[in-house]
Every structure is written in structure tokens, then in C-alpha cells.
C-alpha atoms as a PDB file:
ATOM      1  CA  UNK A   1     180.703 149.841  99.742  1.00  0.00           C
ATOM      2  CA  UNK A   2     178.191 149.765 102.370  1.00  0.00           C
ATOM      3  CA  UNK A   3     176.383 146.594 100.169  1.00  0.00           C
ATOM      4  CA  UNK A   4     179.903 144.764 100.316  1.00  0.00           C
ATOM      5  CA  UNK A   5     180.267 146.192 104.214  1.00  0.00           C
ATOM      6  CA  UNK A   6     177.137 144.141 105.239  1.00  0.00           C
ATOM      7  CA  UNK A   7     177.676 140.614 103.184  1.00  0.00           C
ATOM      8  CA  UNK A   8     181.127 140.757 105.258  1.00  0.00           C
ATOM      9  CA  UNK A   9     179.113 141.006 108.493  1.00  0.00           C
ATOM     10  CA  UNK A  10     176.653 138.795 107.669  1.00  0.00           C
ATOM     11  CA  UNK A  11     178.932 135.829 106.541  1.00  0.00           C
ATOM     12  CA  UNK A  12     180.699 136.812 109.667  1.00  0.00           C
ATOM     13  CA  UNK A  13     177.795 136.219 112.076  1.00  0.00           C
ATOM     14  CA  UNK A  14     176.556 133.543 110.125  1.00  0.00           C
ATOM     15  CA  UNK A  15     177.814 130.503 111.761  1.00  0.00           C
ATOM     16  CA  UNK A  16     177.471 132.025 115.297  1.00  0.00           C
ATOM     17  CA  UNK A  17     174.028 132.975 114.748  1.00  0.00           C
ATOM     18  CA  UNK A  18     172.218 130.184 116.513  1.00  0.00           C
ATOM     19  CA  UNK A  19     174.472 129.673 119.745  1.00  0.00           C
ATOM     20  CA  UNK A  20     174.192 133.215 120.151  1.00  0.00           C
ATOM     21  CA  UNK A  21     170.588 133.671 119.873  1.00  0.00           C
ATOM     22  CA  UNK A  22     170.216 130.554 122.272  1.00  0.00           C
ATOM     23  CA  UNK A  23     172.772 132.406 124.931  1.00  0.00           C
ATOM     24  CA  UNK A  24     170.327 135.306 124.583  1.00  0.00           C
ATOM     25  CA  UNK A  25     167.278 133.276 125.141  1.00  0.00           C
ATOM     26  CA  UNK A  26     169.087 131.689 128.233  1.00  0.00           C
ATOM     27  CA  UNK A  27     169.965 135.457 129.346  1.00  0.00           C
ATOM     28  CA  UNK A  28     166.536 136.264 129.120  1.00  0.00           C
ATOM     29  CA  UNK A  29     165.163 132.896 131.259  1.00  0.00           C
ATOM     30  CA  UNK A  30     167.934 133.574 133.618  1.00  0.00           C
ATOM     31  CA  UNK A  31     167.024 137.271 134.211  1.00  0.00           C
ATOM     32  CA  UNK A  32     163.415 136.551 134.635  1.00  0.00           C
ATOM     33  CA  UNK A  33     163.742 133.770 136.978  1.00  0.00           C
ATOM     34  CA  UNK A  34     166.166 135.741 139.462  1.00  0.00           C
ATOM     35  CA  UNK A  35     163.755 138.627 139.144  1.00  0.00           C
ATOM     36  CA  UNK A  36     160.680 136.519 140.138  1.00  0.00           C
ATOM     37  CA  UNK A  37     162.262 133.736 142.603  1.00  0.00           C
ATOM     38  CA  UNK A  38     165.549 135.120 143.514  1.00  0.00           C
ATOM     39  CA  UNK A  39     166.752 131.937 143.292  1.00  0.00           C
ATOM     40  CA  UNK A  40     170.137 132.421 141.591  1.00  0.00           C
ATOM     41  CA  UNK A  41     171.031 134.469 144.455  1.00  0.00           C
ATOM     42  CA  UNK A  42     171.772 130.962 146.165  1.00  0.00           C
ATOM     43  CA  UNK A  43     172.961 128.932 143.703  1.00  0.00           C
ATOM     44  CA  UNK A  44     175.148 131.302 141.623  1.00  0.00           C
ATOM     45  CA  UNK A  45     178.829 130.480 141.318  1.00  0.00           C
ATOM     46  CA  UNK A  46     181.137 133.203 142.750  1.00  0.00           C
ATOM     47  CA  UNK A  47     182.624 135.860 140.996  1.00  0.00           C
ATOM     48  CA  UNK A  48     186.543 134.810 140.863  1.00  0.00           C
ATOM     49  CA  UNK A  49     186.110 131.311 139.464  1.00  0.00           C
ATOM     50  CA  UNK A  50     183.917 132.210 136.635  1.00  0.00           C
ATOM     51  CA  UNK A  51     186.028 135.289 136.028  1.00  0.00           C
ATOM     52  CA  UNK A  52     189.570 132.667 136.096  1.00  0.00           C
ATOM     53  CA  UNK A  53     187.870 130.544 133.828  1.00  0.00           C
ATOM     54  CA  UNK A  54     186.807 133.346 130.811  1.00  0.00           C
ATOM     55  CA  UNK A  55     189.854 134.239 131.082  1.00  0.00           C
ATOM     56  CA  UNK A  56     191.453 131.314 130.818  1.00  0.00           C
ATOM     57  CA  UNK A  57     189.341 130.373 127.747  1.00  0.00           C
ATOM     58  CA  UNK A  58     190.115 133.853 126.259  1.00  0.00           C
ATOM     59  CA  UNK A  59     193.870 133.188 126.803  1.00  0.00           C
ATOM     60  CA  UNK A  60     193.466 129.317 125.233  1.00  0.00           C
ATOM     61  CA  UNK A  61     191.667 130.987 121.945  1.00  0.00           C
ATOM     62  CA  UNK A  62     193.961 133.641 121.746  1.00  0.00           C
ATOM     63  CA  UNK A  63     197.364 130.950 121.534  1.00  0.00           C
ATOM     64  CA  UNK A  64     194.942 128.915 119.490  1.00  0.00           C
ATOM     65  CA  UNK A  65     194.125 132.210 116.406  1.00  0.00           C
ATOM     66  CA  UNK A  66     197.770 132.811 116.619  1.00  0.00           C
ATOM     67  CA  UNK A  67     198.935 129.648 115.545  1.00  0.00           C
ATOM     68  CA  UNK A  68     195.821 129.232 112.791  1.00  0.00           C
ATOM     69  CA  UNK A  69     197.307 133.345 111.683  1.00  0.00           C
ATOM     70  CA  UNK A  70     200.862 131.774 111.203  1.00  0.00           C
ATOM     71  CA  UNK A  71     199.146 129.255 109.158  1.00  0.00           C
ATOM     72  CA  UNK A  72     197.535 131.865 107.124  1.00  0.00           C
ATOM     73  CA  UNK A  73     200.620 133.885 106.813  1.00  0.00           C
ATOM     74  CA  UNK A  74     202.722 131.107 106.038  1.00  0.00           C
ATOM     75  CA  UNK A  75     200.641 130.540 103.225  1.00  0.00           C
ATOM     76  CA  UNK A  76     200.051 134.057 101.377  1.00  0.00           C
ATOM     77  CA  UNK A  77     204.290 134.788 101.790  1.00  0.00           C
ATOM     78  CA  UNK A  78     204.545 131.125  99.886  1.00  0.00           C
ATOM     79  CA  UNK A  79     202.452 132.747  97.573  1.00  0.00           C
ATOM     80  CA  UNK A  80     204.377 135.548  97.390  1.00  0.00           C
ATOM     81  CA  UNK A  81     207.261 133.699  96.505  1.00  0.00           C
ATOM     82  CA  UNK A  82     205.512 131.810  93.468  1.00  0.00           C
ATOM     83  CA  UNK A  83     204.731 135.662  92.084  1.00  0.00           C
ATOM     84  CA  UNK A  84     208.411 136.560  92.405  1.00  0.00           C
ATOM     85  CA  UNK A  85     209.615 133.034  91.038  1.00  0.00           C
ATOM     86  CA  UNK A  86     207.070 133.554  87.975  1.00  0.00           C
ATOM     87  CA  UNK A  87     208.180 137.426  86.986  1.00  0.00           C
ATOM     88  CA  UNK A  88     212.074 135.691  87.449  1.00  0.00           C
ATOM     89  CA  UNK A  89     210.967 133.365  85.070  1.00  0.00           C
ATOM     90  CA  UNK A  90     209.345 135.583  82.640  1.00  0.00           C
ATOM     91  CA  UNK A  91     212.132 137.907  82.611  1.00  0.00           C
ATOM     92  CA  UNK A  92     214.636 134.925  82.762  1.00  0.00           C
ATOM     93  CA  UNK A  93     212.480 133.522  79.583  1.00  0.00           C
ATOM     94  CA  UNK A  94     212.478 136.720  77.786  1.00  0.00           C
ATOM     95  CA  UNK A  95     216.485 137.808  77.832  1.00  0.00           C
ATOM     96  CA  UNK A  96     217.662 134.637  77.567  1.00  0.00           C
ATOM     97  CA  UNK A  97     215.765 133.361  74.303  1.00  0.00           C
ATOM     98  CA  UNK A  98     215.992 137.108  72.642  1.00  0.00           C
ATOM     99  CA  UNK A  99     219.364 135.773  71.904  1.00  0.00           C
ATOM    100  CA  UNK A 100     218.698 133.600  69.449  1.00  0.00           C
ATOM    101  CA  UNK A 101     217.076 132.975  66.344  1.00  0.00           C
ATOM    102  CA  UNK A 102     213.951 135.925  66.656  1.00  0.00           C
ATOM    103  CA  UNK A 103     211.474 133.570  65.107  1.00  0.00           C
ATOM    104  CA  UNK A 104     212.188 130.501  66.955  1.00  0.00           C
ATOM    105  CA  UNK A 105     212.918 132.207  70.141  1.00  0.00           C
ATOM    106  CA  UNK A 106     209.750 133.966  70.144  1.00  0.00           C
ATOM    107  CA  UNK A 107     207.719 130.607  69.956  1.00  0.00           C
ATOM    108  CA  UNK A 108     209.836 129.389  73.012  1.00  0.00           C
ATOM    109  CA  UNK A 109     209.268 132.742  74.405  1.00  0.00           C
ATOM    110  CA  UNK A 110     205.490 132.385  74.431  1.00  0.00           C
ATOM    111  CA  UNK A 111     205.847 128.490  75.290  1.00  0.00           C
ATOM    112  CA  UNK A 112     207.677 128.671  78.673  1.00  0.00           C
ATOM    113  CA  UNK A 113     205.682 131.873  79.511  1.00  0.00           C
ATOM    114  CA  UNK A 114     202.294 129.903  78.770  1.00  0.00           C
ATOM    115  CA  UNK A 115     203.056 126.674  80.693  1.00  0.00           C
ATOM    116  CA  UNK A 116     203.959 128.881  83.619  1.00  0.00           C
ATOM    117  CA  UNK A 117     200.816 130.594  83.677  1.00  0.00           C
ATOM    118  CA  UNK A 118     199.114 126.984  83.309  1.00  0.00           C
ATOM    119  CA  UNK A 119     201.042 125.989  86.280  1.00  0.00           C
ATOM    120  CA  UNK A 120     200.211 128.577  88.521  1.00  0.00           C
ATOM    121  CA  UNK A 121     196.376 127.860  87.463  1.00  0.00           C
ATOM    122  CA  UNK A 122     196.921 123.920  88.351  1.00  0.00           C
ATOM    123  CA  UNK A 123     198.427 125.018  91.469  1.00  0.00           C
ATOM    124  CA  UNK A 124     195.032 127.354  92.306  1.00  0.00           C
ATOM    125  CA  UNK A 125     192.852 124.174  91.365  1.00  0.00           C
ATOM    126  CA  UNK A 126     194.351 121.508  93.606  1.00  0.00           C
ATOM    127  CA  UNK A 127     194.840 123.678  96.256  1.00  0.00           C
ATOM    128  CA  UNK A 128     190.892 124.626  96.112  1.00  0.00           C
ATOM    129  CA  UNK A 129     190.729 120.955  96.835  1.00  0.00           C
ATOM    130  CA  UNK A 130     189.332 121.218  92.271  1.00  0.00           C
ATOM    131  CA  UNK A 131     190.664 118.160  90.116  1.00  0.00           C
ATOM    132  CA  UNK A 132     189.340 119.081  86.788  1.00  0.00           C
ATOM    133  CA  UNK A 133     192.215 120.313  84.201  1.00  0.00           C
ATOM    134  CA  UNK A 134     190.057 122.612  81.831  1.00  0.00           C
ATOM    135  CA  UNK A 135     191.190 125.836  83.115  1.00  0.00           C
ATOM    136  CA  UNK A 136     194.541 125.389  82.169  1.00  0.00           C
ATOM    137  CA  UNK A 137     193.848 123.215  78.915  1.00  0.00           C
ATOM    138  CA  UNK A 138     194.106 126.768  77.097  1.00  0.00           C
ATOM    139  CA  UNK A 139     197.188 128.006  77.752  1.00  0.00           C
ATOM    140  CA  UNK A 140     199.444 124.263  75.988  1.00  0.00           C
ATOM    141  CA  UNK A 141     201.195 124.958  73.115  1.00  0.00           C
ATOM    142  CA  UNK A 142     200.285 121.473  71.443  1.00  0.00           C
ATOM    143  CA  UNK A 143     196.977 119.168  71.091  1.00  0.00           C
ATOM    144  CA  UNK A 144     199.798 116.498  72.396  1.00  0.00           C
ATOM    145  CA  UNK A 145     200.070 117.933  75.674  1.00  0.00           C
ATOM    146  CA  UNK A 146     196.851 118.883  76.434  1.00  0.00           C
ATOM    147  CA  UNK A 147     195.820 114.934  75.900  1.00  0.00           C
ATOM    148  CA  UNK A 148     198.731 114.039  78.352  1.00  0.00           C
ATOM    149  CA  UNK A 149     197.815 116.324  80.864  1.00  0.00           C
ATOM    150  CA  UNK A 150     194.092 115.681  80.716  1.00  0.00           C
ATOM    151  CA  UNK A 151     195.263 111.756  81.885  1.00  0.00           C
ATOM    152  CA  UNK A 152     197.806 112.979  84.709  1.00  0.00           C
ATOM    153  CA  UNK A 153     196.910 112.924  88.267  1.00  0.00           C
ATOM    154  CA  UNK A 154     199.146 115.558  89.515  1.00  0.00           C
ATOM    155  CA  UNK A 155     198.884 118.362  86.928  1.00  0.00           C
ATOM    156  CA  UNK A 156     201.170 120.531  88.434  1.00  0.00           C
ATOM    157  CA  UNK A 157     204.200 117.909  88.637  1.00  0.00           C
ATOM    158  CA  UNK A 158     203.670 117.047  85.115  1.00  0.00           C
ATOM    159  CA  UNK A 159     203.680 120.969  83.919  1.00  0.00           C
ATOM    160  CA  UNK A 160     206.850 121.204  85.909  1.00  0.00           C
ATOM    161  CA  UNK A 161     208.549 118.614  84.526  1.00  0.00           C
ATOM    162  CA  UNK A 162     207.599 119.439  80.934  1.00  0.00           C
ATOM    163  CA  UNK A 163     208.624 123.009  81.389  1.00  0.00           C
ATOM    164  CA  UNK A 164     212.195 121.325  83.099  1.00  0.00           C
ATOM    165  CA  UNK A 165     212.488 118.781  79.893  1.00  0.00           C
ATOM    166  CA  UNK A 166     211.752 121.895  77.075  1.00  0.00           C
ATOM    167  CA  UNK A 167     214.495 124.476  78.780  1.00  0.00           C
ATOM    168  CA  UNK A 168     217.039 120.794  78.615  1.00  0.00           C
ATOM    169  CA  UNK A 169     216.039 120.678  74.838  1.00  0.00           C
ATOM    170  CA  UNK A 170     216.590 124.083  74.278  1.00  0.00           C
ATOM    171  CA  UNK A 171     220.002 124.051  76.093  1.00  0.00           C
ATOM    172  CA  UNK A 172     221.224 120.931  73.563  1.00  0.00           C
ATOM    173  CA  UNK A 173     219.621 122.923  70.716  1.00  0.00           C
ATOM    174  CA  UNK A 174     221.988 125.724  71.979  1.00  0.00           C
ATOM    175  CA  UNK A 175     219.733 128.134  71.872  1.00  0.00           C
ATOM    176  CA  UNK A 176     220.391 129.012  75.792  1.00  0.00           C
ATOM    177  CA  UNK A 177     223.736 128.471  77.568  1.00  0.00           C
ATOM    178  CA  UNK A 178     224.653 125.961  80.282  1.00  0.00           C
ATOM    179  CA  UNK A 179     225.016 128.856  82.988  1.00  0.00           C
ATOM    180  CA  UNK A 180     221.359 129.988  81.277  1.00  0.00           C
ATOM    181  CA  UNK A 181     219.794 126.498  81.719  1.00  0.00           C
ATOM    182  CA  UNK A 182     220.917 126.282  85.241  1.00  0.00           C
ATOM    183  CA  UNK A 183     219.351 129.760  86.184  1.00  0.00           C
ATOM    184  CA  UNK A 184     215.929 128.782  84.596  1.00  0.00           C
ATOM    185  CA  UNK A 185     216.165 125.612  86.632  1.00  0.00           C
ATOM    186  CA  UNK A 186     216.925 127.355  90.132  1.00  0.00           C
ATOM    187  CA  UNK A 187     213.212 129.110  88.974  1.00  0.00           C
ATOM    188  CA  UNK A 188     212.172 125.966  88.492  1.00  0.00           C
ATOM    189  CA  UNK A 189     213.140 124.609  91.746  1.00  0.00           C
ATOM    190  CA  UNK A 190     211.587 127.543  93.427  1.00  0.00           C
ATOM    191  CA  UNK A 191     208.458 126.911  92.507  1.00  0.00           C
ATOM    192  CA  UNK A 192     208.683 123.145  93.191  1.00  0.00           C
ATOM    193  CA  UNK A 193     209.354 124.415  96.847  1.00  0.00           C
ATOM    194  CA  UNK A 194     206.540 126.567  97.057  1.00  0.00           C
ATOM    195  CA  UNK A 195     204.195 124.270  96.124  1.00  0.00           C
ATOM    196  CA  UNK A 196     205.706 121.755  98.106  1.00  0.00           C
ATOM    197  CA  UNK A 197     204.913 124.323 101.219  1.00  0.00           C
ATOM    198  CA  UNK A 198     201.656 124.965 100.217  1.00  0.00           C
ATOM    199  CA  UNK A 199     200.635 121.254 100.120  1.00  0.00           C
ATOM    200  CA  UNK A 200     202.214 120.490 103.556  1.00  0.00           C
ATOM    201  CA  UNK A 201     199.790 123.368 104.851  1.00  0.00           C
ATOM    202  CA  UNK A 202     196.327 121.884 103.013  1.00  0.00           C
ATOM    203  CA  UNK A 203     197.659 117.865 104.114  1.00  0.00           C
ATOM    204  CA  UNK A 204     198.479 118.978 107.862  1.00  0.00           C
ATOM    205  CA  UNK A 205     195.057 119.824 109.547  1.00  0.00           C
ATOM    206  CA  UNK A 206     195.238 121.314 112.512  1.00  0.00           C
ATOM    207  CA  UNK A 207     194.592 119.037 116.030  1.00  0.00           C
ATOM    208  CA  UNK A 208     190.978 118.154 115.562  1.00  0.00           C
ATOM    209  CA  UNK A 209     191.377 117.435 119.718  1.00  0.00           C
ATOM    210  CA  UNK A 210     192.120 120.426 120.300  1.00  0.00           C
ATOM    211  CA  UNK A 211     189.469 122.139 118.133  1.00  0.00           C
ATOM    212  CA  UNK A 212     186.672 119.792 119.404  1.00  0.00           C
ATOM    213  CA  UNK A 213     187.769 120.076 123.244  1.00  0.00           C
ATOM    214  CA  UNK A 214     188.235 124.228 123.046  1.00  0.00           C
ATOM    215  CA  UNK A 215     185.032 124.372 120.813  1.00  0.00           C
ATOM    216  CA  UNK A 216     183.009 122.923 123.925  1.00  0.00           C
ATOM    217  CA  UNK A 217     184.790 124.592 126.701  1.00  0.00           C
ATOM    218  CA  UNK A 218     183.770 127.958 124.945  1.00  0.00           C
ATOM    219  CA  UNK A 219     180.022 126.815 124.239  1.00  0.00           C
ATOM    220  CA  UNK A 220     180.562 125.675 127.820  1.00  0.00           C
ATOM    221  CA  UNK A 221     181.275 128.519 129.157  1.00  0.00           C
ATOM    222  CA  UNK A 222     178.854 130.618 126.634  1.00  0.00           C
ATOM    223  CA  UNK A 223     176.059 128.841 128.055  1.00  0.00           C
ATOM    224  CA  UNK A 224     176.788 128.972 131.688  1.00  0.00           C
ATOM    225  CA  UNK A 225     177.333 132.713 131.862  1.00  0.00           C
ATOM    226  CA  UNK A 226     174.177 133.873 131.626  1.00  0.00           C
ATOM    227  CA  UNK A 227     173.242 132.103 134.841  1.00  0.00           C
ATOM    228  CA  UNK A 228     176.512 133.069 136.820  1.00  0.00           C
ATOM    229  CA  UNK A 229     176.090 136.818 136.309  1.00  0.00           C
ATOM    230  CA  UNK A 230     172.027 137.311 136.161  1.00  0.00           C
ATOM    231  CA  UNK A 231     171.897 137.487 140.595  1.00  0.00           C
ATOM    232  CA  UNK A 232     173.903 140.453 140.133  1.00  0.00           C
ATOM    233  CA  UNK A 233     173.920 142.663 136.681  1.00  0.00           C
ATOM    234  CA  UNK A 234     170.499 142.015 136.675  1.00  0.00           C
ATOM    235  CA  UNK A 235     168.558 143.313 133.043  1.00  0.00           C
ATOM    236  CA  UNK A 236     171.840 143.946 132.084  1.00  0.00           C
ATOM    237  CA  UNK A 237     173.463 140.691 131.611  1.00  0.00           C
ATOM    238  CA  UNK A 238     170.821 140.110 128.917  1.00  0.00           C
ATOM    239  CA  UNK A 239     173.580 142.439 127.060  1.00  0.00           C
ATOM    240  CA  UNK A 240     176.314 141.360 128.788  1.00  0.00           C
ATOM    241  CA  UNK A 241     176.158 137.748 128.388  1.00  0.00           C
ATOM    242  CA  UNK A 242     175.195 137.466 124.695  1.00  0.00           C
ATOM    243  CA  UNK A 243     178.284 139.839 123.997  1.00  0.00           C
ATOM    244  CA  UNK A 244     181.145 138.027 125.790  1.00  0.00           C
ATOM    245  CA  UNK A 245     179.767 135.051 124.543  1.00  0.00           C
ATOM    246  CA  UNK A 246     179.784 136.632 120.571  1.00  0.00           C
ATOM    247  CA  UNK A 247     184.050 137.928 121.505  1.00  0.00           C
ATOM    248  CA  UNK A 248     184.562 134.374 122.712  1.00  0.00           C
ATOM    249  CA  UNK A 249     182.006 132.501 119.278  1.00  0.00           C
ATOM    250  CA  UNK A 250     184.091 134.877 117.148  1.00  0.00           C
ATOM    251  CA  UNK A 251     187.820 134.213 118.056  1.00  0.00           C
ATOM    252  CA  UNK A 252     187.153 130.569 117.591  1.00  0.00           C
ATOM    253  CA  UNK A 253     185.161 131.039 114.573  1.00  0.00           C
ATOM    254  CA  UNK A 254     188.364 133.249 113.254  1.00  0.00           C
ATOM    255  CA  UNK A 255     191.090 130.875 114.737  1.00  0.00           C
ATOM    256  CA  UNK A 256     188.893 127.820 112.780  1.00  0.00           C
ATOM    257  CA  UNK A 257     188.731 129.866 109.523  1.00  0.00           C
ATOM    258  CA  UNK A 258     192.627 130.301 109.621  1.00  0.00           C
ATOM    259  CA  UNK A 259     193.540 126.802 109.701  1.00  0.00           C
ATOM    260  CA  UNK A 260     192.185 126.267 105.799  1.00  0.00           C
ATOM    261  CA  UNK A 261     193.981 129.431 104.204  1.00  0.00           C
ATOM    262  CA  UNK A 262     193.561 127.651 100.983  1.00  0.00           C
ATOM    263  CA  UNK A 263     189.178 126.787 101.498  1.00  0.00           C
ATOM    264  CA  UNK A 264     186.555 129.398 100.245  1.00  0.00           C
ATOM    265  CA  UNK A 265     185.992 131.029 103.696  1.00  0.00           C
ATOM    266  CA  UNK A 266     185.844 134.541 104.165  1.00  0.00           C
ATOM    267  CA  UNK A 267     189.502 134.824 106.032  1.00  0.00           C
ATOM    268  CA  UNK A 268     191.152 132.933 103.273  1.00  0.00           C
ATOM    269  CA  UNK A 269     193.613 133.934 100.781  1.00  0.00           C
ATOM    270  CA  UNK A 270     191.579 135.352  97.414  1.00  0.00           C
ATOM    271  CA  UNK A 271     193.809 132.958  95.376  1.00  0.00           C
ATOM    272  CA  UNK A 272     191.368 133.474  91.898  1.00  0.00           C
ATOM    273  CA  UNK A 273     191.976 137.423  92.593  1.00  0.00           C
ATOM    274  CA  UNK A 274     195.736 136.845  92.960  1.00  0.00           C
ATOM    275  CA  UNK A 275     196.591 134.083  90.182  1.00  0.00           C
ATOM    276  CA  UNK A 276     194.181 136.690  87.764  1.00  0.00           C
ATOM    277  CA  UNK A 277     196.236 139.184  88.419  1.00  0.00           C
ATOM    278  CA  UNK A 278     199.587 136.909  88.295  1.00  0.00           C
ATOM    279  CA  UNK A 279     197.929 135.665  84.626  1.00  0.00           C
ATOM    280  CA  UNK A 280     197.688 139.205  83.458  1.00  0.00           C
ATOM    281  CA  UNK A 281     201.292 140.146  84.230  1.00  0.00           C
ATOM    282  CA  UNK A 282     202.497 137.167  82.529  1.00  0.00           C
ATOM    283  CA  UNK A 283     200.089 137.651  79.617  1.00  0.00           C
ATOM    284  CA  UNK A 284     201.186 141.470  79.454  1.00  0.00           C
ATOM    285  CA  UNK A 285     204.871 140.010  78.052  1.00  0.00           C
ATOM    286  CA  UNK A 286     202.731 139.609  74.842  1.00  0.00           C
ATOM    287  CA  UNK A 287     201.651 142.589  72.765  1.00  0.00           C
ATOM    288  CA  UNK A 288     197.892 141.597  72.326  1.00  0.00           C
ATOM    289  CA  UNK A 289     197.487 139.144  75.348  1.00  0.00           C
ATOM    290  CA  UNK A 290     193.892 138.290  73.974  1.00  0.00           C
ATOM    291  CA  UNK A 291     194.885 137.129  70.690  1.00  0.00           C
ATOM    292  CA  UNK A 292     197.644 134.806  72.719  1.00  0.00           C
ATOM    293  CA  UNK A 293     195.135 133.150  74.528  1.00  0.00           C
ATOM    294  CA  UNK A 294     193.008 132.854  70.786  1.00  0.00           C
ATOM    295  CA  UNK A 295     195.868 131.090  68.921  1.00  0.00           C
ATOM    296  CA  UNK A 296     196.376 128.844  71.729  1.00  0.00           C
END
């Protein structure tokens, strides 16, 4: 715990690291040059203006890490939504086809069910910006398919549209019902939307304006500090300094990690944790989920 405790921190402080040792060299410089000269007694800024403008800055990253947040939130309950949309489709997948012939309907049983779980790994690949098709090469029922998909640009459309096409095939083999094939494709549709939502989050980057122009006010103001506060906290704004200026690296760092809730950052969502665990449930509707995965 304590092992995993201290990777957290140090991936943390890793990208603040340098400013912040260079705001404690400048606290240091600025402390020993007031205590031998005095002479940031006369030049120092007042108190109120440097105070207005910390705050100000505080205020600024504060609006800026709730917007990233609603980013990141926006993106795990969309995620959220493809779990529910999967177990409706597995359980959707499983009553309806029991109905009919036990042989046949078990092979479309474990067809739909494995093209979903293909799907949601396609989905996990493009959105980890990944292009390669391997992972979810396993899980196709056919040689066939696993040729086409290897060819398509947009996995996850084609998987969608296969899985659409076999349910309309099944419902003109009569094996499910019209009211039947228009439930599965409501599922269907769901999961169209969600990763239509998750794609408008990864294509729609935050204001890089914004982030460059509040990324060197704070620096800015980081820097700065050390020499506005040394005439009068003396040896202790070689604390003070460096720590304000870590609150102020750190909220931008988090706000800039937020943005991406899709990258491989340490504040975004563990999507190879949750599709695993998504895989297993849908895997679980077998009796001996390994050997699934073998004949396949």
C-alpha cells in the first residue's frame, strides 16, 4: 500500500518538479539578498496587489479544474452507460434466443455476446488514441470477419453494424420477434450514442489559449513571489513561496490532466481495469468462459 502510496506521489510531483525546485532556488537568492543588502525593502511590490492577483489566479484555475472535472465526469457516466447497455444486451441476448431452437440459439447466444465484448474492446483501443485490431480479433465467430475487420478503419462502426445486420437475419429467420428485434436495436442505438459522446470528448480539446495564457500567468506569478514576500517573512518565505507556488503548479497540473479523461495520465479513467471487468461479466454468461475464448 505504502509502495503504491508513493508511485502516486511521485507521478504526481513529477511534472512540477523542476519549476518548483527553481521557485525554491529563487526563494533562497531572494532571502539572502534582502538579508545582506536590504534591498527588496525598496523595491518590493505591496502587499494588496500581489495578494489580488494570487487570488485571482487561484480563482481562474479553480473555474478552469471544474470545467476539465465535468469533462472527466462526463466521460466515466458515458461509460457507465455502455456497462448498463452491454448487461441489457446480454440479458436481452440470452431470453430472447432461449426461445428457440436450443442448439442454434445457443450459437447466436455466444455470437451477439462475443461481438459485444469485441466492441467494447475496439471502443477501449481508439479511444487510447491505439489503431491495431488484434485485441479483439479473438472474440469473431468466423475467419470471414476477422479478415473484414482487420481492413476497416473504424472497427467499432463496423462491429456495430454487423451485430445490427445478424439480430435483422435472425428476426427474418424468426428466431426473435419484431417487438424482440426492435428492443435489441434500442441497445444497439445506445451504444452508438455513447460512443458517439465519448469521441466528441477525445476530438474537442480544450482552448489551447486558454491553457497556454493561464499556464504563464501561474509560472508568472510562481516566480515573482518569492521576491514580493522575502522583505517581510524573511527565512520563512523560503517555505512559503515554494508551497503556494506547488497549490497553484498542482491545480493546473490537475485541471490539464482532466481535459484527456481518455490518455494514460494518472487522473484518467482506468478504462483496461473497467472493460476487464465488463469482459468478465459478459464472459461469465458462458459456463467455462476460458474454453469460449479457446474455441473462438
Amino acid at each position: 500500500m505504502r509502495g503504491k502510496f508513493d508511485r502516486v506521489c511521485r507521478r504526481s510531483l513529477s511534472p512540477v518538479r523542476k519549476p518548483l525546485f527553481l521557485i525554491l532556488v529563487l526563494s533562497v537568492l531572494a532571502y539572502l539578498a534582502d538579508l545582506r543588502t536590504h534591498v527588496l525593502r525598496g523595491i518590493a511590490m505591496p502587499d494588496q496587489p500581489l495578494a489580488l492577483m494570487g487570488a485571482l489566479i487561484g480563482m481562474v484555475l479553480a473555474f478552469r479544474t471544474n470545467l476539465a472535472y465535468a469533462r472527466w465526469w462526463e466521460a466515466r457516466v458515458l461509460w457507465s452507460q455502455l456497462v448498463s447497455a452491454s448487461r441489457t444486451w446480454l440479458r436481452q441476448v440470452k431470453s430472447f434466443l432461449a426461445m428457440a431452437d436450443p442448439q442454434s440459439g445457443e450459437s447466436a447466444q455466444k455470437e451477439l455476446i462475443l461481438l459485444q465484448v469485441a466492441f467494447v474492446r475496439a471502443l477501449r483501443t481508439e479511444l487510447n488514441g491505439g489503431t491495431e485490431s488484434t485485441e479483439m480479433l479473438p472474440f469473431l465467430p468466423s475467419p470471414e470477419l476477422r479478415e473484414k475487420l482487420a481492413g476497416e478503419p473504424k472497427p467499432t462502426c463496423f462491429l456495430l453494424s454487423h451485430m445490427s445486420r445478424r439480430i435483422s437475419e435472425n428476426c427474418a429467420q424468426e428466431t426473435i420477434s419484431g417487438p424482440q428485434f426492435l428492443a435489441l436495436d434500442r441497445t444497439l442505438t445506445r451504444m452508438e450514442d455513447v460512443q458517439g459522446g465519448c469521441e466528441r470528448i477525445q476530438n474537442t480539446p480544450f482552448p489551447r489559449q486558454y491553457d497556454r495564457f493561464l499556464e504563464l500567468l501561474t509560472y508568472t506569478y510562481s516566480f515573482l513571489l518569492p521576491f514580493g514576500i522575502a522583505d517581510e517573512t524573511g527565512a520563512w518565505g523560503v517555505v512559503i513561496s515554494p508551497f503556494v507556488a506547488l497549490i497553484l503548479l498542482m491545480l493546473n497540473q490537475i485541471g490539464r490532466n482532466l481535459e484527456n479523461p481518455f490518455e494514460d495520465n494518472l487522473d484518467s479513467i482506468p478504462l483496461a481495469a473497467l472493460s476487464d471487468n465488463l469482459e468478465r461479466e459478459l464472459l461469465h454468461a458462458f459456463e467455462n468462459p476460458a474454453a469460449t475464448r479457446q474455441t473462438t
